[in-house]
Protein backbone atom coordinates (compact mmCIF):
# COMPACT_ATOMS: atom_id res chain seq x y z
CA UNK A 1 290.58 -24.26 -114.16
CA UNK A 2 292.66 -27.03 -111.98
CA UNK A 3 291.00 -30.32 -111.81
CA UNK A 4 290.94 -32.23 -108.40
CA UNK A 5 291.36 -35.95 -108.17
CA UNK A 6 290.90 -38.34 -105.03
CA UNK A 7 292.92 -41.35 -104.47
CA UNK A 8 290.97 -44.07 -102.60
CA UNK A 9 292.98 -46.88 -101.61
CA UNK A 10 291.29 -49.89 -99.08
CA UNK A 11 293.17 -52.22 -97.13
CA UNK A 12 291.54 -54.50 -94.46
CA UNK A 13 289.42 -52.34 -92.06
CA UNK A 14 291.58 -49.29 -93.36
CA UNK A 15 290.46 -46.70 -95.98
CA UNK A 16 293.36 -44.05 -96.90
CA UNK A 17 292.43 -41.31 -98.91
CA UNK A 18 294.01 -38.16 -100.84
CA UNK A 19 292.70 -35.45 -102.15
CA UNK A 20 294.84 -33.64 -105.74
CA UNK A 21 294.71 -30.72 -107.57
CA UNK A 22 296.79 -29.85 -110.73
CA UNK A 23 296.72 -26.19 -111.41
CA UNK A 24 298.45 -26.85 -114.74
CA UNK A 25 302.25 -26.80 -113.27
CA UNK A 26 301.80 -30.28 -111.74
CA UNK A 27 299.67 -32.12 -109.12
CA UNK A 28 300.10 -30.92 -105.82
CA UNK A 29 298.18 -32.48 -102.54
CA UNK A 30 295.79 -30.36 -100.74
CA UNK A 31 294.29 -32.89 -98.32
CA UNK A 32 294.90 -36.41 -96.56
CA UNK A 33 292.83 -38.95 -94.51
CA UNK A 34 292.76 -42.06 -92.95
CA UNK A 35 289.53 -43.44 -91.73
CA UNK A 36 288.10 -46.82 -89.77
CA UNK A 37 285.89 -48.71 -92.50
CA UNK A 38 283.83 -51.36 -92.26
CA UNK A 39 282.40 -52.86 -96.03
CA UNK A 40 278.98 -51.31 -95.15
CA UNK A 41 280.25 -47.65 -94.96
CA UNK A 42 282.75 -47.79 -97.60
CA UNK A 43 280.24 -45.49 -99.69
CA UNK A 44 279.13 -43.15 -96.54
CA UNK A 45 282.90 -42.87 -95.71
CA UNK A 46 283.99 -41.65 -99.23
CA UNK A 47 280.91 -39.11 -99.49
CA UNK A 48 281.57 -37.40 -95.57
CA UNK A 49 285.34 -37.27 -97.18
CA UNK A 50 284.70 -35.50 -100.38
CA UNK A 51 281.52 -33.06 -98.64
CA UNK A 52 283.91 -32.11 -95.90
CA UNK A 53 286.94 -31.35 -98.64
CA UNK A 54 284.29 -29.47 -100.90
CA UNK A 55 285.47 -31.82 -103.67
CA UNK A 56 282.37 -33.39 -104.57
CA UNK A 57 282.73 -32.83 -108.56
CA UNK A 58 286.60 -34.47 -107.97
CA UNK A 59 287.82 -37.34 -110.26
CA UNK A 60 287.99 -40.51 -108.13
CA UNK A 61 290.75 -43.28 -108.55
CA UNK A 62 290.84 -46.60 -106.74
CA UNK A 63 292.77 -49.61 -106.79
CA UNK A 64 292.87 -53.86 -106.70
CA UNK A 65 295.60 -55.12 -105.23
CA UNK A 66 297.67 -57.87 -107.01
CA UNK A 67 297.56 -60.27 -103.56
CA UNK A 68 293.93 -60.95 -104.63
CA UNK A 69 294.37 -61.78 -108.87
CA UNK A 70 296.43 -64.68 -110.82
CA UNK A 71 299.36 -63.32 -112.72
CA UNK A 72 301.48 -65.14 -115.46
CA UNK A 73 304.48 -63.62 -117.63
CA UNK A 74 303.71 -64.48 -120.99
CA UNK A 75 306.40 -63.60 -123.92
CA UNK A 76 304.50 -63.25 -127.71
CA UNK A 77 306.51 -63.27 -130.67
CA UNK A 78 304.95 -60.04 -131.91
CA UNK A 79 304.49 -56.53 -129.91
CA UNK A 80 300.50 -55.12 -131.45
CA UNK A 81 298.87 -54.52 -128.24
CA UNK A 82 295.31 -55.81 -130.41
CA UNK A 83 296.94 -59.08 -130.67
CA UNK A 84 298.44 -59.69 -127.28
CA UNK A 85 295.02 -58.52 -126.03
CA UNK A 86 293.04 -61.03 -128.17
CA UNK A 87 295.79 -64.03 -127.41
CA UNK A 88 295.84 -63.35 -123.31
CA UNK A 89 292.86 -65.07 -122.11
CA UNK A 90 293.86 -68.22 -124.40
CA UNK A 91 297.14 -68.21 -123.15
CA UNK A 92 295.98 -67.51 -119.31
CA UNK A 93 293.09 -70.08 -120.03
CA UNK A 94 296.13 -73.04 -120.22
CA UNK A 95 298.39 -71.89 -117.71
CA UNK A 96 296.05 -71.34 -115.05
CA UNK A 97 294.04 -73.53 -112.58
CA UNK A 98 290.85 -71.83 -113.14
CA UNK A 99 287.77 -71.77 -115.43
CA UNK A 100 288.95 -68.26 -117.26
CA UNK A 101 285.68 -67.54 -117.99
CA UNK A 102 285.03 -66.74 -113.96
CA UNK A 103 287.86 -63.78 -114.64
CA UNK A 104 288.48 -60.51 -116.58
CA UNK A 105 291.59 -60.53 -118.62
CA UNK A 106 294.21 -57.57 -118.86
CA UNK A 107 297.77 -57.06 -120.25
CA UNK A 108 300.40 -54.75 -119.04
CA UNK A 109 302.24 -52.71 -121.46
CA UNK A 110 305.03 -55.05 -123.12
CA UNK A 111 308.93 -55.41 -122.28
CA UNK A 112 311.21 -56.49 -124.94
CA UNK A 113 312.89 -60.14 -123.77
CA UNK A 114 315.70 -61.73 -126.28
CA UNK A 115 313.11 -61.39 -129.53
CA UNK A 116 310.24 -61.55 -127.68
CA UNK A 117 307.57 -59.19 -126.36
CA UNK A 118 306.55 -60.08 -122.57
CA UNK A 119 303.95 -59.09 -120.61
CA UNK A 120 302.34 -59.71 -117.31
CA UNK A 121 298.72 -60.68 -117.42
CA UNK A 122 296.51 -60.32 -114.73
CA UNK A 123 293.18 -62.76 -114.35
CA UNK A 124 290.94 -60.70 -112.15
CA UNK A 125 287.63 -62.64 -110.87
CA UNK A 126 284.61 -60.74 -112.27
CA UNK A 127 283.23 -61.23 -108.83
CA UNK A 128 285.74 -59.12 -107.44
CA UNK A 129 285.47 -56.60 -110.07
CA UNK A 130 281.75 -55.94 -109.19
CA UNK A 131 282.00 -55.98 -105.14
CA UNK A 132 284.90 -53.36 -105.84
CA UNK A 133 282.82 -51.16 -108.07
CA UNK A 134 279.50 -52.32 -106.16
CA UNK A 135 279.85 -49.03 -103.75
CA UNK A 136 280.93 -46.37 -105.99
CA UNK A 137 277.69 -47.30 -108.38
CA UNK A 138 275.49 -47.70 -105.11
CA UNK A 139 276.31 -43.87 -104.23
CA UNK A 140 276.72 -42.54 -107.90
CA UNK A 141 280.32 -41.50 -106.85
CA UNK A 142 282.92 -40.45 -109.53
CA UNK A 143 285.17 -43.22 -109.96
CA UNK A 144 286.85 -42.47 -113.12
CA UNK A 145 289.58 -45.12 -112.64
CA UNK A 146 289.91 -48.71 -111.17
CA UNK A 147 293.90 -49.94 -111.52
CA UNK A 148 295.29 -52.86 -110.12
CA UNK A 149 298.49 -52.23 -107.62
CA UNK A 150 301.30 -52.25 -107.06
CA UNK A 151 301.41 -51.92 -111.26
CA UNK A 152 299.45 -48.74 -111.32
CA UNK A 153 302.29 -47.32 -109.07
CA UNK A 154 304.75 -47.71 -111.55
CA UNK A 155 302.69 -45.62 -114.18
CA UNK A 156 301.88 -42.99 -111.22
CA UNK A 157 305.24 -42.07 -109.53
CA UNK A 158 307.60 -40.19 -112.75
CA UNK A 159 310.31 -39.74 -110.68
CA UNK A 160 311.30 -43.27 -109.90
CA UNK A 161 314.23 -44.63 -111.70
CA UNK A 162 313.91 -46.34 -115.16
CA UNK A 163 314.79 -49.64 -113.25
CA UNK A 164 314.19 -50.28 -110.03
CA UNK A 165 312.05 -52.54 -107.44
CA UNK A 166 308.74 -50.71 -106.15
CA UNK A 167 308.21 -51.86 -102.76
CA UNK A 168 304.35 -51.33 -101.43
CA UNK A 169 303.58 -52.19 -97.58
CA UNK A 170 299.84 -53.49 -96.56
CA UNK A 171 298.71 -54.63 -93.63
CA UNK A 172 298.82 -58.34 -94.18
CA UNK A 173 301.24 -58.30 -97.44
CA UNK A 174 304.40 -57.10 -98.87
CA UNK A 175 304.56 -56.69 -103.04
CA UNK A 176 307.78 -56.20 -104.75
CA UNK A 177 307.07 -54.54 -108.35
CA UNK A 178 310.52 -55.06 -110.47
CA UNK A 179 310.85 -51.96 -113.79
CA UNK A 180 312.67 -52.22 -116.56
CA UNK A 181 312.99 -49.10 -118.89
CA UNK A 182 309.80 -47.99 -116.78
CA UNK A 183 307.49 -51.27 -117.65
CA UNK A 184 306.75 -53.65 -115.23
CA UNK A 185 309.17 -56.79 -115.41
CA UNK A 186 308.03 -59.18 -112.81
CA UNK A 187 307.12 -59.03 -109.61
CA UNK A 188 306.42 -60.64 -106.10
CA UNK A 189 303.52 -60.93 -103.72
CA UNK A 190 305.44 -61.82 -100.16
CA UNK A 191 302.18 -62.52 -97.14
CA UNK A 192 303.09 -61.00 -93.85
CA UNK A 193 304.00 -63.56 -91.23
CA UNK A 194 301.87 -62.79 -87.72
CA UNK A 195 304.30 -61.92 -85.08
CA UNK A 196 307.19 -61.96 -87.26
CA UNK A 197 309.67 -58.92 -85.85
CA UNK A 198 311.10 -56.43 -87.39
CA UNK A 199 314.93 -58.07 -88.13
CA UNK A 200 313.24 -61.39 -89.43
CA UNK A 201 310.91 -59.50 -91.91
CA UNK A 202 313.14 -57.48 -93.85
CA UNK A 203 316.00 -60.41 -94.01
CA UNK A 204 312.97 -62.04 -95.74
CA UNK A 205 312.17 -59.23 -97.80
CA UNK A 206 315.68 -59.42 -98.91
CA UNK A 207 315.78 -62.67 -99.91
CA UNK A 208 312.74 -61.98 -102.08
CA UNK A 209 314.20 -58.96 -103.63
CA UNK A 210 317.29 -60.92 -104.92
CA UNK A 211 315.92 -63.62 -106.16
CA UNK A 212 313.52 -61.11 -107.78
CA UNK A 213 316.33 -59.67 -109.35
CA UNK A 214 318.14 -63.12 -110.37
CA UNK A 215 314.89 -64.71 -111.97
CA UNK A 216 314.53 -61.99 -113.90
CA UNK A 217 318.42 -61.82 -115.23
């Protein structure tokens, strides 16, 4: 029996939405959306979707976006995912400007550097973590999985290249995901100037992309 999984992705007054099956020989999309949100219907939005796709049972998967967490690349001298878990919010606690208590604390998987193991952690603010979930819990939809992006993209797309950038477009924000061997590397968050045409924006995106690819070696 194929499974059928929704992919709920928010940005600004926009909610995009898709709607996957995966018979067993791969997913495969069976329906697409975009709707007009405003944070009161975010719930009422998702259930209309999923009653008029006849998908209410489906598997739902959302997203943070990176624009709205702290990030720092931090390189441990051993690779046990247990440690580098327990060590994060010490080492985030000293390298950022915040109380890390206000946060939740997670590690990407780990990129081999010289003889070091680095990761990206992410600092999330608990606050943001509950207003995310808040609607999904309200309505007793089925969100099965809450990522933060443009990471989660890197997991989600098998046929990119083993090293690559991972450009994501938003409406007020550009993010610039650099992979090595698959894992993310580093990356960039790049705010959208107002007014800024077309020509002007991607010689900036450029920019960003090679220095991207310079601080990283």
């Amino acid at each position: 029996m194929s499974r059928t999984y929704i992919g709920i992705d928010i940005d600004k007054s926009q909610l995009r939405a898709v709607a996957l099956t995966d018979p067993g020989s791969g997913a495969q999309k069976i329906n697409l959306a975009q709707r007009e949100i405003a944070d009161d219907d975010i719930a009422s939005t998702i259930e209309t979707l999923l009653e008029s796709w006849g998908v209410g049972n489906a598997r739902i998967a959302t997203a943070i976006q990176a624009s709205a967490l702290l990030t720092r690349r931090i390189a441990f001298p051993f690779s046990d995912s247990k440690k580098i878990g327990a060590a994060l919010p010490l080492e985030l606690g000293t390298r950022l400007p915040v109380e890390i208590d206000d946060y939740s604390v997670f590690a990407q998987p780990t990129a081999v550097m010289a003889d070091k193991h680095a990761t990206i952690g992410l600092a999330v603010p608990t606050s943001l973590l509950t207003s995310t979930l808040e609607p999904f819990d309200t309505a007793q939809l089925p969100l099965r999985h809450l990522a933060v992006a443009p990471f989660a993209y890197g997991d989600g797309l098998s046929q990119l290249p083993q090293d690559c950038i991972l450009l994501t477009i938003r409406q007020d924000v550009f993010q610039l995901l650099l992979l090595r061997e698959g894992k993310p590397f580093s990356h960039r968050i790049v705010m959208r100037e107002p007014g800024q045409d077309a020509e002007a924006t991607a010689s900036r995106l450029h920019r960003d992309i090679v220095s991207l690819q310079k601080a990283a070696g």
